[in-house]
Protein backbone atom coordinates (compact mmCIF):
# COMPACT_ATOMS: atom_id res chain seq x y z
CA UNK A 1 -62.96 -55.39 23.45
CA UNK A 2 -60.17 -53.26 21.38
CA UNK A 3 -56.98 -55.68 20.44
CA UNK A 4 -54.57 -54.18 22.35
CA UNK A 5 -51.94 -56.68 23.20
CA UNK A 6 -49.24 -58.59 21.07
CA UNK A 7 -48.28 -62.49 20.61
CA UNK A 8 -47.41 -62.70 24.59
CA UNK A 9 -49.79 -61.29 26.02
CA UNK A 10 -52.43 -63.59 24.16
CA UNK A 11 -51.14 -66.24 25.45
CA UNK A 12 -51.31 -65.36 28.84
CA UNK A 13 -54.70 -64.15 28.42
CA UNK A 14 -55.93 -67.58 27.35
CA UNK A 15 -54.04 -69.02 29.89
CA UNK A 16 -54.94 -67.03 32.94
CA UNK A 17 -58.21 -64.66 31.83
CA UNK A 18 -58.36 -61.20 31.43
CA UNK A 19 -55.28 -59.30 33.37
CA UNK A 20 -54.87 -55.22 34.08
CA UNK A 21 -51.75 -55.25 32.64
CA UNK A 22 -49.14 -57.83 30.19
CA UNK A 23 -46.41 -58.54 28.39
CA UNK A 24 -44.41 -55.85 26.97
CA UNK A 25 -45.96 -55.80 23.13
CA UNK A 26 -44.24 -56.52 19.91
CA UNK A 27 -44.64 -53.72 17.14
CA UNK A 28 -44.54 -50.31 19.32
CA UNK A 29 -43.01 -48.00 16.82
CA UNK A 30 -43.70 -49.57 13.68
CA UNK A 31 -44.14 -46.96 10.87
CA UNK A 32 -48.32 -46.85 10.37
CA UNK A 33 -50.88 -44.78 8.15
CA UNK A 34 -53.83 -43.25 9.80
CA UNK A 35 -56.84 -44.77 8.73
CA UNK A 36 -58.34 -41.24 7.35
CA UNK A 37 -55.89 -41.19 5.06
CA UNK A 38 -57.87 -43.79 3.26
CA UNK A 39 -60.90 -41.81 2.93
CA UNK A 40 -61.21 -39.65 -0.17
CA UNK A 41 -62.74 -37.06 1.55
CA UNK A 42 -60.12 -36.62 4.23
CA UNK A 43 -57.15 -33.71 3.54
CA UNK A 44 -54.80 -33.77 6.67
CA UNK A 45 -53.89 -34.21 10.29
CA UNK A 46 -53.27 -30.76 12.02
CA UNK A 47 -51.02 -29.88 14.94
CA UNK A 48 -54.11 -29.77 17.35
CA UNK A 49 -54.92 -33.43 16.63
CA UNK A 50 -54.74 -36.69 19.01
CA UNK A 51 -55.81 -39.60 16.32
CA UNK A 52 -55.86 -43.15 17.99
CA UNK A 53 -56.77 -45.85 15.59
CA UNK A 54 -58.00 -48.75 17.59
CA UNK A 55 -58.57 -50.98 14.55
CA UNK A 56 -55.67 -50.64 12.61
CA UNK A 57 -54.62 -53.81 10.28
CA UNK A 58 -51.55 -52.20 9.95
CA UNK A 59 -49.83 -52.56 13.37
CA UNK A 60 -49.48 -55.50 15.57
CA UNK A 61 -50.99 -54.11 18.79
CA UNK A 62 -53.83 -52.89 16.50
CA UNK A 63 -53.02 -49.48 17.45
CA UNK A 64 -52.15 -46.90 15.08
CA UNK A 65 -51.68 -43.17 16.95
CA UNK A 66 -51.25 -40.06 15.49
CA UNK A 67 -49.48 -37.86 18.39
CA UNK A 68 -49.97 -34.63 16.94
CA UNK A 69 -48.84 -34.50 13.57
CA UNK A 70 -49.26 -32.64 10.56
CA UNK A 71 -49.94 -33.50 6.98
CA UNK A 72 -50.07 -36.52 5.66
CA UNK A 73 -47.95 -39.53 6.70
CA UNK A 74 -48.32 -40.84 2.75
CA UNK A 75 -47.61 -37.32 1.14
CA UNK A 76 -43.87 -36.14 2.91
CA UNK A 77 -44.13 -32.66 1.01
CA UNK A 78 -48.12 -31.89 0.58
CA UNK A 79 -49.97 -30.36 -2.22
CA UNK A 80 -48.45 -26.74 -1.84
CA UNK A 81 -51.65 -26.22 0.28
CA UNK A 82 -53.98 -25.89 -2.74
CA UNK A 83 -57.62 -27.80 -3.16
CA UNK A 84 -59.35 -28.34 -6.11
CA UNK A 85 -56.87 -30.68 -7.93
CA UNK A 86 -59.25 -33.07 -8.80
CA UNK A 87 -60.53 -32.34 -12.48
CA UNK A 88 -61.70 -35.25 -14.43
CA UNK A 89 -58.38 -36.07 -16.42
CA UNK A 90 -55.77 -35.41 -13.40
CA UNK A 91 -53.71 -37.72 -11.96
CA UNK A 92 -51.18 -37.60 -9.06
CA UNK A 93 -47.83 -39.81 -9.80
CA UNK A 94 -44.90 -40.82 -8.18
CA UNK A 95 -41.72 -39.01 -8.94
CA UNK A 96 -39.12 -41.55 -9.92
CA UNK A 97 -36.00 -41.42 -7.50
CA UNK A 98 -37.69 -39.08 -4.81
CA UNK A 99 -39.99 -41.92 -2.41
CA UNK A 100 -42.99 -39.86 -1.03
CA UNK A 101 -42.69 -36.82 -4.18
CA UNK A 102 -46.00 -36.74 -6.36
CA UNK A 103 -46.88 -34.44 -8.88
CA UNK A 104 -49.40 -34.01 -11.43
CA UNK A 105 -46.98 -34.42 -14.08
CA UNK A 106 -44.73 -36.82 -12.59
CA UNK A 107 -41.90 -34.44 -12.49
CA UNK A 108 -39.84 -33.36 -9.76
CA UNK A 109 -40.26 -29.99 -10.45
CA UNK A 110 -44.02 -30.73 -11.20
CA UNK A 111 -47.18 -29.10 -9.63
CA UNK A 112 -47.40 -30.91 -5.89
CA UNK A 113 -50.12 -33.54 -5.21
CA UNK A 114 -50.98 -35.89 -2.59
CA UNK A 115 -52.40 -39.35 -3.73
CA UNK A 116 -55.99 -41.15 -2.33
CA UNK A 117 -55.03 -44.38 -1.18
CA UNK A 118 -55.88 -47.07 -2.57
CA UNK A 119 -57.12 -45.27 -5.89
CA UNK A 120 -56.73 -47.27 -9.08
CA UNK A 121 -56.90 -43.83 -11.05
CA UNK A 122 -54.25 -42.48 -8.87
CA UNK A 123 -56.79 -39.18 -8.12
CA UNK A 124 -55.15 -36.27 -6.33
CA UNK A 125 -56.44 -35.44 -2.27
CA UNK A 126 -58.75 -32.49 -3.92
CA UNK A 127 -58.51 -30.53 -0.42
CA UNK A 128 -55.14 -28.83 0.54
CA UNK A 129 -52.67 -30.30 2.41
CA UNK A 130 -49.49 -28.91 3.95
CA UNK A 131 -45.89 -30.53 3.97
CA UNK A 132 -44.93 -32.41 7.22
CA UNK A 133 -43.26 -30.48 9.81
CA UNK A 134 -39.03 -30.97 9.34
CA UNK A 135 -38.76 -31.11 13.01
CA UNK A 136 -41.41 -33.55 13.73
CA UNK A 137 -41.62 -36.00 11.21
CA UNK A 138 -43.96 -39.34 11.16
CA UNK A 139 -40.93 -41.24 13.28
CA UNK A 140 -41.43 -38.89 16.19
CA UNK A 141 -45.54 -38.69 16.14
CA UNK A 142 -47.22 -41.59 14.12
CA UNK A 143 -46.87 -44.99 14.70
CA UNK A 144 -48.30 -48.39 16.17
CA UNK A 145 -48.63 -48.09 20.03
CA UNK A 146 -50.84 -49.69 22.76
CA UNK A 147 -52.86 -48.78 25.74
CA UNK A 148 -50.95 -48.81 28.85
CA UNK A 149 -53.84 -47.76 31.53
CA UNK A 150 -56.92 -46.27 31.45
CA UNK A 151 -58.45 -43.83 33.78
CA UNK A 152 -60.99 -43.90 36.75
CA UNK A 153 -64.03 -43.28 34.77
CA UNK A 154 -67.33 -44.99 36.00
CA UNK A 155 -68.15 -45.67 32.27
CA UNK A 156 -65.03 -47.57 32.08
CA UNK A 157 -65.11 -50.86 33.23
CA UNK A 158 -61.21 -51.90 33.71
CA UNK A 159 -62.20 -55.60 33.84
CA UNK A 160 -62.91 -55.52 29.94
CA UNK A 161 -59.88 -53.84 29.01
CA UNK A 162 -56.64 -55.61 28.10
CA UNK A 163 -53.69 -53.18 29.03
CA UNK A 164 -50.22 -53.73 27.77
CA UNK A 165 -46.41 -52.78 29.62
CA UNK A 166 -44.61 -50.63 26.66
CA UNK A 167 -41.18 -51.83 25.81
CA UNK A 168 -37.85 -50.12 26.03
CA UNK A 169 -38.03 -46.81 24.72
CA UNK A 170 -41.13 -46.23 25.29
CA UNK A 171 -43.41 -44.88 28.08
CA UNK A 172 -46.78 -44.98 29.53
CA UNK A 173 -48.25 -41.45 29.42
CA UNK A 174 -52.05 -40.10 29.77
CA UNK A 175 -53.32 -38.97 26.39
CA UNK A 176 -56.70 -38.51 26.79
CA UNK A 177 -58.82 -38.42 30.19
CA UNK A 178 -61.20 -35.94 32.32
CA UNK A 179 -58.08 -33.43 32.18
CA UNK A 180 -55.61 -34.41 29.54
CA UNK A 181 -55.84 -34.15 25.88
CA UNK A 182 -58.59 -33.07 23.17
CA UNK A 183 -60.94 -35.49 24.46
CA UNK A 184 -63.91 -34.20 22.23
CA UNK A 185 -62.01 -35.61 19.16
CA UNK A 186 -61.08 -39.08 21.04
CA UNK A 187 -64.47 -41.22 21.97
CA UNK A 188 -64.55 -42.27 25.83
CA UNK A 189 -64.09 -46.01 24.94
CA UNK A 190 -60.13 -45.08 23.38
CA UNK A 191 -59.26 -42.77 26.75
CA UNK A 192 -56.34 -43.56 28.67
CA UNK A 193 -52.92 -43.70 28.60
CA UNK A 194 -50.56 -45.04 25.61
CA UNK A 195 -47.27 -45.48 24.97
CA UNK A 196 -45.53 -42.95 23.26
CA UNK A 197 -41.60 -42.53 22.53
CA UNK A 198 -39.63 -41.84 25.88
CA UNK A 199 -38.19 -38.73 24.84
CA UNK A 200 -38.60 -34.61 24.65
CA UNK A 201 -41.07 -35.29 20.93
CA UNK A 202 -43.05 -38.15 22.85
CA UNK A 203 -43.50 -38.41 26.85
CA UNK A 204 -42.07 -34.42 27.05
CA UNK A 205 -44.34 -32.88 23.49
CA UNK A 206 -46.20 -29.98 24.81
CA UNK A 207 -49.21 -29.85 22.48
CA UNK A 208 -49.28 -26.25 23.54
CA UNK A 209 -46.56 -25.37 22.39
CA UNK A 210 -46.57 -27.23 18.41
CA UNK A 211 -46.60 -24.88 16.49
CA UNK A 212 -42.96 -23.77 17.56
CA UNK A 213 -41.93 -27.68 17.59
CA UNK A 214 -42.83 -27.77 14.17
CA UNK A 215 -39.74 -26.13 11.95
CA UNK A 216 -40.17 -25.34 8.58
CA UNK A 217 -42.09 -27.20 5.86
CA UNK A 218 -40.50 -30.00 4.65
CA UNK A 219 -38.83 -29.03 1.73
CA UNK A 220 -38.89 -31.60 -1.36
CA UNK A 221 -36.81 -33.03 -2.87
């Protein structure tokens, strides 16, 4: 079963059993980093994309969802778009003064790179990777979240999942089920409903429509 639930909700659970819904969770919102992002193979998120990381040590409720971003939560201003970066000798650093900047020179007016993660020789991303959307940043699509309900699916059994109630500011809406969502990218066992920020770039984003939500490329620094 997929850690859903925060502090509260444990309790109750070992308490009481198994219940359809809980406590309202601790964490929803907190700033997170898609687990891809890890990978040194992986480039970016794309507009199109519903990412729900059900393992994620990074968050609380063990949730870390990517509502249809673009780019790279851990590289603001991308890599100009270009691939290939990764020669033998290169190296993407942090531009001192500007948090999220990275060149390969370690300028700010440097050649744009996006770091791997976790990379001791500080390697560029060696696929492209555009800059985040200015109108919808990682604070209105990426962040720790929980499931809220799941749907009536006979290959979901409801009496082995753990829901949660999402706290203020936040509401319970269907991400991924027979008719919502880009199900083919989100396995059957992560469908259902999450919560998401109660406002027009959460419960009211039209994926439809994203490209035009987007803005302009955010610009560095």
């Amino acid at each position: 079963m997929n850690r859903l639930v925060g502090a509260c909700c444990l309790a109750v659970f070992g308490v009481f059993g198994a219940l359809g819904t809980g406590c309202a969770v601790s964490g929803v919102g907190d700033p997170c980093i898609p687990e891809r992002e890890f990978n040194k193979d992986f480039g970016q998120l794309t507009l199109d994309e519903l990412v729900i990381d059900v393992n994620s040590v990074q968050c609380e409720t063990r949730v870390c969802l990517a509502h249809y971003f673009r780019g790279r939560v851990s590289c603001p201003f991308g890599n100009g778009g270009k691939g290939g970066q990764q020669t033998p000798d290169a190296k993407c650093l942090a531009v001192e003064g500007h948090r999220g900047l990275y060149t390969l020179e370690g300028t700010r007016e440097g050649t744009l790179c996006c770091p791997v993660l976790g990379d001791v020789a500080q390697k560029p991303t060696n696929l492209p990777v555009d800059a985040q959307c200015s109108d919808r940043q990682p604070k209105d699509a990426v962040y720790c979240s929980c499931r809220c309900d799941v749907p009536n699916d006979p290959d979901i059994d409801r009496s082995k999942v753990t829901l949660c109630e999402c706290p203020e500011g936040y509401a319970c809406k269907p991400l991924c089920n027979q008719t919502t969502g880009n199900c083919s990218l989100v396995p059957k066992g992560k469908w259902g409903s999450y919560c998401v920020r109660d406002d027009k770039k959460g419960v009211g984003f039209n994926p439809a429509q994203a490209e035009a939500a987007c803005g302009t490329d955010r610009p560095r620094p």
